[in-house]
Protein backbone atom coordinates (compact mmCIF):
# COMPACT_ATOMS: atom_id res chain seq x y z
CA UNK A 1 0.10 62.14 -118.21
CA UNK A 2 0.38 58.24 -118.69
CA UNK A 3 3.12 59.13 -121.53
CA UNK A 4 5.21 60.97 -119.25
CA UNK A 5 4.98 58.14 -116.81
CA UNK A 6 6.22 56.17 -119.54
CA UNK A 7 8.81 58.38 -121.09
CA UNK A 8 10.41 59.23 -117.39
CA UNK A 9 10.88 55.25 -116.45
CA UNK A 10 11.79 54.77 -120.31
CA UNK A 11 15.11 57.83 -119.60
CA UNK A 12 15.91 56.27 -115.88
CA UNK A 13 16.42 52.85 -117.48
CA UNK A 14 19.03 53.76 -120.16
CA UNK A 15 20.61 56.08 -117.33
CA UNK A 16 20.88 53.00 -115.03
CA UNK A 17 21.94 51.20 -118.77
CA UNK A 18 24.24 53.78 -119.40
CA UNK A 19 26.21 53.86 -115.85
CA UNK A 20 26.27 50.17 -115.66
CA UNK A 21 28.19 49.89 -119.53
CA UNK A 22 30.47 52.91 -117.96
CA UNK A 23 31.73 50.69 -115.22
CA UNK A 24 32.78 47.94 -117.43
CA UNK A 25 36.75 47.24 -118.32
CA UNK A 26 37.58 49.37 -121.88
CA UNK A 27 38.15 45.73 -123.35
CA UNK A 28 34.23 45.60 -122.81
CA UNK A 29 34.82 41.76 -121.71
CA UNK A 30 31.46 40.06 -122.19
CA UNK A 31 29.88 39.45 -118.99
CA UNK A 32 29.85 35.68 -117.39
CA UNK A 33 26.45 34.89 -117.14
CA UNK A 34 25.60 33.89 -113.48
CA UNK A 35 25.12 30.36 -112.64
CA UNK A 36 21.83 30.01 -110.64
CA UNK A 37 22.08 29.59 -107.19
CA UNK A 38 20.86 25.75 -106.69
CA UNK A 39 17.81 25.56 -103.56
CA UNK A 40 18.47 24.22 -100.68
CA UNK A 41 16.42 21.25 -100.73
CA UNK A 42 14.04 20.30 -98.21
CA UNK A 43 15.28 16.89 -96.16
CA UNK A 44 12.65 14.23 -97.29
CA UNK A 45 11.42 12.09 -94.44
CA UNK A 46 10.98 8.50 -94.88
CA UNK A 47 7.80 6.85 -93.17
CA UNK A 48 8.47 5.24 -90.21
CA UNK A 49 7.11 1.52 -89.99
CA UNK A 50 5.81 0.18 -86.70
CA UNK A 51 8.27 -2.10 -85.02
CA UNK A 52 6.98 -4.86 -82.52
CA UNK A 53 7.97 -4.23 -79.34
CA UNK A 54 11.52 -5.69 -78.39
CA UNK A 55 12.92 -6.77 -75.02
CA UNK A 56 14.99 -4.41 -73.12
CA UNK A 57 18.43 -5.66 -74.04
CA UNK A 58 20.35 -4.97 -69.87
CA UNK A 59 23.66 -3.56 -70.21
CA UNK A 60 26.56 -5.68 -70.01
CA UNK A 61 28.57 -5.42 -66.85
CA UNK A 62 31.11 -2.86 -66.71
CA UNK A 63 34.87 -4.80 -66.32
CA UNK A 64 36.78 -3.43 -63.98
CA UNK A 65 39.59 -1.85 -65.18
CA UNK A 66 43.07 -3.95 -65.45
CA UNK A 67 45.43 -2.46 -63.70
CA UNK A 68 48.78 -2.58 -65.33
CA UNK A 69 51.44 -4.64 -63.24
CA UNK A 70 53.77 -2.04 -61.62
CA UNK A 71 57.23 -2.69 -63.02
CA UNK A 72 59.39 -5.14 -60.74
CA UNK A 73 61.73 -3.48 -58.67
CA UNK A 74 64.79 -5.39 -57.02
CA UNK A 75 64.90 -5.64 -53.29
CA UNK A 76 67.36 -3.29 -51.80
CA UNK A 77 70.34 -5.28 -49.89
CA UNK A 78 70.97 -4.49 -46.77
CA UNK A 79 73.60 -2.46 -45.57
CA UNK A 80 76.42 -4.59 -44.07
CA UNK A 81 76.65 -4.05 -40.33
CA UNK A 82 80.29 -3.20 -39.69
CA UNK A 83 82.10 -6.41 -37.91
CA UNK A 84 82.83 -5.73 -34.14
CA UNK A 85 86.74 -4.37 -33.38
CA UNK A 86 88.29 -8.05 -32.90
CA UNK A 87 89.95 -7.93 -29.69
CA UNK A 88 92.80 -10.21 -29.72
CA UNK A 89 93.93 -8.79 -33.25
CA UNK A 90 94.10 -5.45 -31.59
CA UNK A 91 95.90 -6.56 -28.14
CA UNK A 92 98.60 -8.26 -30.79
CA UNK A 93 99.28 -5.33 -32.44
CA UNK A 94 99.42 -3.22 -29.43
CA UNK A 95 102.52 -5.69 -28.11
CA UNK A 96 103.23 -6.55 -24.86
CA UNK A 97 99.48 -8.63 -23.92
CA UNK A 98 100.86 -11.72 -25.10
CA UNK A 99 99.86 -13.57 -21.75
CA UNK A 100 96.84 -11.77 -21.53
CA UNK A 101 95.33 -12.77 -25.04
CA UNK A 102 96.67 -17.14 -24.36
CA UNK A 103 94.37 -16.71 -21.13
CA UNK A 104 91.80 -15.05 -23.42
CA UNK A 105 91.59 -17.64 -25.71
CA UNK A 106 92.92 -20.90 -23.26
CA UNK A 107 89.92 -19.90 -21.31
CA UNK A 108 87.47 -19.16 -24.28
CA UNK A 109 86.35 -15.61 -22.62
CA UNK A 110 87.11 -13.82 -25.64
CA UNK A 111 84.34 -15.93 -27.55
CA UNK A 112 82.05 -14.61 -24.73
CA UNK A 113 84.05 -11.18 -25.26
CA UNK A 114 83.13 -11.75 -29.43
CA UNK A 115 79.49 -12.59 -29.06
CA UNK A 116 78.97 -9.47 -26.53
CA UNK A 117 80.35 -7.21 -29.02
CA UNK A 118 78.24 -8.83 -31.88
CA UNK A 119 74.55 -8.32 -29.87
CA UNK A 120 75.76 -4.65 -29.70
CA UNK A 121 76.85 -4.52 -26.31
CA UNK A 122 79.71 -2.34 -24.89
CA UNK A 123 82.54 -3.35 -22.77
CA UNK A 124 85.54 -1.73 -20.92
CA UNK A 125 88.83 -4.28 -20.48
CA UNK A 126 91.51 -3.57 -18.16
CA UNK A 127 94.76 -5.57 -19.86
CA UNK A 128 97.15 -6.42 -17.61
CA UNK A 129 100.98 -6.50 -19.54
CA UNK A 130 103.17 -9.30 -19.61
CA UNK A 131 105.10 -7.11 -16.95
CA UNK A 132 102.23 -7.67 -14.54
CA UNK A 133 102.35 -11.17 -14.71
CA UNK A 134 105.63 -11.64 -14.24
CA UNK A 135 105.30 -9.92 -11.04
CA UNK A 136 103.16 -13.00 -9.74
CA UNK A 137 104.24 -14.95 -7.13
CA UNK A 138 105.54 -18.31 -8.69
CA UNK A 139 102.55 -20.91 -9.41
CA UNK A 140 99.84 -18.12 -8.91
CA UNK A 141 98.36 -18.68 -11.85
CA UNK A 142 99.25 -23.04 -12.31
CA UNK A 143 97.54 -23.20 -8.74
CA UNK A 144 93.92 -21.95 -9.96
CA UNK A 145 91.08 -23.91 -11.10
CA UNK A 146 89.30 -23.57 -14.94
CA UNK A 147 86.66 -21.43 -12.93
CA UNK A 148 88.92 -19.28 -11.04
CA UNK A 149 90.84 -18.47 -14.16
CA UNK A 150 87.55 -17.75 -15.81
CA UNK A 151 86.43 -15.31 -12.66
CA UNK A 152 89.89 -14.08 -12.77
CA UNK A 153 89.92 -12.71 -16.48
CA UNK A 154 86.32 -11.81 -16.42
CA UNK A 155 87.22 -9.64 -12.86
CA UNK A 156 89.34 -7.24 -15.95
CA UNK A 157 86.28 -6.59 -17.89
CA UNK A 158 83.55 -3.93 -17.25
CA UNK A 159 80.06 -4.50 -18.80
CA UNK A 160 79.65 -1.05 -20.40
CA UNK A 161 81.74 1.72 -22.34
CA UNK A 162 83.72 3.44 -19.81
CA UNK A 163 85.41 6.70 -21.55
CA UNK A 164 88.11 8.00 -19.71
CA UNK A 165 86.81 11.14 -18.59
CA UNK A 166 83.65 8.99 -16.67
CA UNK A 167 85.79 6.82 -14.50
CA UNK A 168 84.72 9.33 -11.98
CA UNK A 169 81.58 9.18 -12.25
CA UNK A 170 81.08 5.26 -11.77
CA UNK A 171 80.04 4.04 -8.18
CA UNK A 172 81.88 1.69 -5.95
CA UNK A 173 82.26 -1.25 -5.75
CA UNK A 174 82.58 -1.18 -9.99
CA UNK A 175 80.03 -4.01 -10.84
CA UNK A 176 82.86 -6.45 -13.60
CA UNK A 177 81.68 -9.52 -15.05
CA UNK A 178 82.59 -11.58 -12.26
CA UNK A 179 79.98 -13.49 -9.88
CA UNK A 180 79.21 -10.26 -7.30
CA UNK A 181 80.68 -7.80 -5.97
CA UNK A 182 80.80 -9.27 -2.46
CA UNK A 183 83.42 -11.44 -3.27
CA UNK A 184 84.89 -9.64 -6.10
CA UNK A 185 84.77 -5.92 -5.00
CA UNK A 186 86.65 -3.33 -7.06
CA UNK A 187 87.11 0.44 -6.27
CA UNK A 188 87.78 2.81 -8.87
CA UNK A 189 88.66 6.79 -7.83
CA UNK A 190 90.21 9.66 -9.93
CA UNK A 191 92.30 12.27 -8.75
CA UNK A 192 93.53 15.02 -11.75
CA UNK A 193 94.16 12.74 -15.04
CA UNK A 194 95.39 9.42 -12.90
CA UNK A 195 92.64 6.59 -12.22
CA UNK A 196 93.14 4.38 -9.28
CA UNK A 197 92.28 0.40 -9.34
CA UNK A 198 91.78 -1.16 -5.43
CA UNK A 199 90.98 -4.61 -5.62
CA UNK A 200 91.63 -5.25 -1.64
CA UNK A 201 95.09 -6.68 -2.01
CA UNK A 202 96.61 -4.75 -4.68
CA UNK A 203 96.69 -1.09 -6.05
CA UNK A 204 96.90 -0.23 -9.79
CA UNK A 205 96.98 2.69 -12.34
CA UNK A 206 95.89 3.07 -15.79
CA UNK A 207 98.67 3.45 -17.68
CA UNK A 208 97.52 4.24 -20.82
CA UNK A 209 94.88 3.86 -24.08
CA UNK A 210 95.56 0.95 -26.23
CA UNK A 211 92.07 1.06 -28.01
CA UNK A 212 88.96 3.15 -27.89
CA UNK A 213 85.49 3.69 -29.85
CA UNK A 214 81.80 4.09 -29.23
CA UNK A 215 81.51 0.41 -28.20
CA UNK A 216 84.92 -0.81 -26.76
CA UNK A 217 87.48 0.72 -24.76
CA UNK A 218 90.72 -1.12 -24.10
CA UNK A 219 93.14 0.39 -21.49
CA UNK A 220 96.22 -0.54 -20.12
CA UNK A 221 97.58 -1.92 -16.58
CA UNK A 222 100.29 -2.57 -15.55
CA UNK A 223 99.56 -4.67 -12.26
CA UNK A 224 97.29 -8.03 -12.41
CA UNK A 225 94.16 -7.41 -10.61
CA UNK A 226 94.05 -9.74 -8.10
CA UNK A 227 90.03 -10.71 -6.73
CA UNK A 228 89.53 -10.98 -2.87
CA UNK A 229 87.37 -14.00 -4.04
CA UNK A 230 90.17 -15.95 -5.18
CA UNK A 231 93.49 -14.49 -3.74
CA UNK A 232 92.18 -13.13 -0.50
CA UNK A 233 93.42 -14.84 2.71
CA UNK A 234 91.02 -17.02 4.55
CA UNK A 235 90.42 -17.34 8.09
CA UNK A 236 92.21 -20.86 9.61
CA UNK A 237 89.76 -23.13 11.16
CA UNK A 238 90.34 -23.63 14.75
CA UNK A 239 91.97 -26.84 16.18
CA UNK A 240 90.20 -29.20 18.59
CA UNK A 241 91.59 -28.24 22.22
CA UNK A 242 93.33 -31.26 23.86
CA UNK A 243 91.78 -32.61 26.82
CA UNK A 244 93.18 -31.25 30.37
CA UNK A 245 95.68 -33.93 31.42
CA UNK A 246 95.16 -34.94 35.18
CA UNK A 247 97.57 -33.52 37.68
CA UNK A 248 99.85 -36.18 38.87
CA UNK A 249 99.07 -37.11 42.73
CA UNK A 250 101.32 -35.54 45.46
CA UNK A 251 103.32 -37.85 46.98
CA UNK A 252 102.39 -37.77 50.90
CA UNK A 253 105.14 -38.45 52.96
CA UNK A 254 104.11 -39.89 56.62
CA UNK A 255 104.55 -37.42 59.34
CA UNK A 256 106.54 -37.90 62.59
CA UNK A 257 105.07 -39.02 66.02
CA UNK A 258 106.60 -38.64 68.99
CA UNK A 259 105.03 -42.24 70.37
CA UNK A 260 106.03 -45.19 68.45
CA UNK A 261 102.07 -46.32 68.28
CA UNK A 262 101.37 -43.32 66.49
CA UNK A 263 104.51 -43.72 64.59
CA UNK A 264 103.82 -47.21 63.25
CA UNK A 265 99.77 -46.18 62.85
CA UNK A 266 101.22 -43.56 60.06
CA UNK A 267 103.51 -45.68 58.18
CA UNK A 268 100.78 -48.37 58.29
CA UNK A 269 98.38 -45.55 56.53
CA UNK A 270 100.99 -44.26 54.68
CA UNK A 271 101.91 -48.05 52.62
CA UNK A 272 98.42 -50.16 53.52
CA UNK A 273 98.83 -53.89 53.06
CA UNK A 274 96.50 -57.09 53.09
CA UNK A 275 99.59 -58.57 54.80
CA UNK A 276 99.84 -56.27 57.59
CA UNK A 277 96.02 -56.01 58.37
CA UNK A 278 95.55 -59.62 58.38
CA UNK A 279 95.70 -60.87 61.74
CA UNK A 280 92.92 -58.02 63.17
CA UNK A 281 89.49 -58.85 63.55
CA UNK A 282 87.38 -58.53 60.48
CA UNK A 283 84.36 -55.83 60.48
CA UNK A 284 81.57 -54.56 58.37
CA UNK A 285 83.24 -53.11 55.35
CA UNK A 286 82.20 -48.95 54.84
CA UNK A 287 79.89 -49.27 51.25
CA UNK A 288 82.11 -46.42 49.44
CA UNK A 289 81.89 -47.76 46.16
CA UNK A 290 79.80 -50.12 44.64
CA UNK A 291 82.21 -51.99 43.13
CA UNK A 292 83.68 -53.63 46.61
CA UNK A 293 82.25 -56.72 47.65
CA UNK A 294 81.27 -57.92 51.35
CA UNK A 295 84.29 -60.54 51.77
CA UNK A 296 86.95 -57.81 51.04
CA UNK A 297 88.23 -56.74 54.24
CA UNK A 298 88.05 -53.30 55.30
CA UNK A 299 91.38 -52.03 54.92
CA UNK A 300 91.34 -53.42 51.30
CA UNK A 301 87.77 -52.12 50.85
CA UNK A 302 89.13 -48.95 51.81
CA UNK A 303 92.23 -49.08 49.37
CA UNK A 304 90.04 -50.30 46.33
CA UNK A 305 87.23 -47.95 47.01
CA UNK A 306 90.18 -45.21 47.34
CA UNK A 307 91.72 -46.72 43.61
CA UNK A 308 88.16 -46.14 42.31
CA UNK A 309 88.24 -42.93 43.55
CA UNK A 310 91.48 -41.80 42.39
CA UNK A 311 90.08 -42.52 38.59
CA UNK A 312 87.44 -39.42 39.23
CA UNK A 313 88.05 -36.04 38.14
CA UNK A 314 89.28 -34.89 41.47
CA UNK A 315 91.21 -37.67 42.34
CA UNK A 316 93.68 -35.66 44.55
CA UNK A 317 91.39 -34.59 47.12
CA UNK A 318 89.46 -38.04 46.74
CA UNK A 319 92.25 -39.96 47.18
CA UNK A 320 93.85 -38.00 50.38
CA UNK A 321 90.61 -38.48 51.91
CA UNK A 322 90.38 -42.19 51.50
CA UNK A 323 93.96 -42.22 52.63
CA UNK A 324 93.11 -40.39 56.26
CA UNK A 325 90.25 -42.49 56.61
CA UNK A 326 92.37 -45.24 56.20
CA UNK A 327 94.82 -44.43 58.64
CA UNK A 328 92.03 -43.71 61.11
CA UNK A 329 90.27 -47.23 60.79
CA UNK A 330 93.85 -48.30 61.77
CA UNK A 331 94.72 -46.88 64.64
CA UNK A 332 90.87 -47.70 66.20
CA UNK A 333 91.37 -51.39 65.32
């Protein structure tokens, strides 16, 4: 039994000899012998030595990161703010404002007209033409002042844009650069397309557009408009009345007496005399003015205190009094 053990294993080696010769190239190439397949070796580990114990070495601090300088940009410029519309430039090349622009600039208002426009403020002017002026009486203008001229041009200018289509909505009296509107009123209506000026003493029409933009507005008149504050009539201050003049004194002519006493009594009132009162017997004289002294007799007391009384404000009735008291003391002496 053990041999046939032996014999089998014996026939399936040279079978497994046989097949593995059978699979071989014809050239029978000799087999490379197989290089052994090296072991991995096993990672030796060295001893470790005790180390004293060393101070904890602290972290440096952490820098903060750099930042990296942002490149360098060049400011922007500004935009150029457009210059104002120059008025006196524009006037010129409108023609016919010739007058109007030597006031402007005799008077310096168009520097105040310049540095309006430059603060971004808005203005309406009302340019009279040369026409207008000549219209003036002669010496209207040569008989004003610096600061009437000045009121004068600044009466033509309005202190905001006035398009054409809002002249009826403004309220009157127009507020102008001039001092108030008490003194320098100005009334502005509309009826259709035509606007009407009323300064109180004259009437005038816009004639036309010289210049217009969001900021200025430049129109045309033909008529100067003249201010009641400078033009306008004043009232004339009363004169002193003269003093009443007396009334001269009626002359009293004696009347007629049918006796002669009588006759020569009234021509003695009529004419008194010192002379002719001379010879009677002297009496007390009447105290009728303070002015007549004891020694004057009384028919000369009587015609000085009758002078005196002519000086009075009723000296008529004064003095015909005196005068019939005179011719009364007379006849009883």
């Amino acid at each position: 039994m053990m041999k046939q053990v032996i014999i089998l294993s014996f026939f399936i080696v040279f079978l497994f000899h046989s097949s593995s010769t059978l699979a071989q190239s014809p050239a029978h190439s000799p087999t490379q012998p197989q290089k052994p397949i090296p072991k991995a070796q096993s990672p030796t580990t060295k001893p470790v030595l005790a180390q004293p114990p060393s101070q904890a070495v602290l972290p440096a601090p952490s820098q903060a990161p750099t930042q990296k300088p942002l490149p360098h940009t060049p400011p922007r410029k500004p935009t150029p703010k457009p210059a104002p519309p120059n008025v006196t430039e524009i006037l010129d090349k409108a023609g016919g404002f010739s007058v109007f622009v030597r006031l402007l600039k005799n008077t310096q208002v168009v520097n105040q007209i310049e540095n309006q426009l430059n603060t971004s403020n808005s203005l309406t002017i009302l340019a009279p033409t040369n026409g207008g002026f000549s219209s003036l009486k002669a010496g209207a203008l040569n008989g004003l002042t610096p600061e009437q001229k000045v009121q004068l041009l600044q009466y033509h200018i309005l202190p905001s844009y006035v398009p054409l289509q809002n002249f009826e909505t403004l309220t009157n009296p127009v507020r102008t650069q001039a001092s108030n509107t008490e003194d320098y009123p100005m009334n502005i209506t509309t009826e259709g397309n035509f606007v009407n000026i009323s300064t109180g003493i004259v009437n005038a029409t816009l004639s036309g557009t010289v210049y217009s933009d969001n900021q200025l507005a430049i129109y045309r008149v033909d008529t100067v408009l003249l201010p009641l504050g400078i033009f306008g009539s004043k009232a004339p201050t009363p004169s002193p009345t003269p003093a009443p003049t007396p009334a001269p004194l009626a002359h009293l002519k004696p009347k007629k007496s049918s006796t002669p006493t009588s006759t020569s009594s009234s021509s003695s009132a009529a004419l008194p005399s010192n002379s002719s009162l001379a010879p009677k017997a002297p009496k007390k004289p009447l105290n009728l003015s303070s002015t007549t002294s004891s020694s004057i007799s009384p028919v000369a007391a009587l015609d000085e205190s009758g002078v005196v009384a002519l000086t009075s404000s009723n000296g008529v009735v004064i003095g015909l009094v005196v005068t019939g008291v005179a011719a009364v003391m007379s006849i009883l002496g």
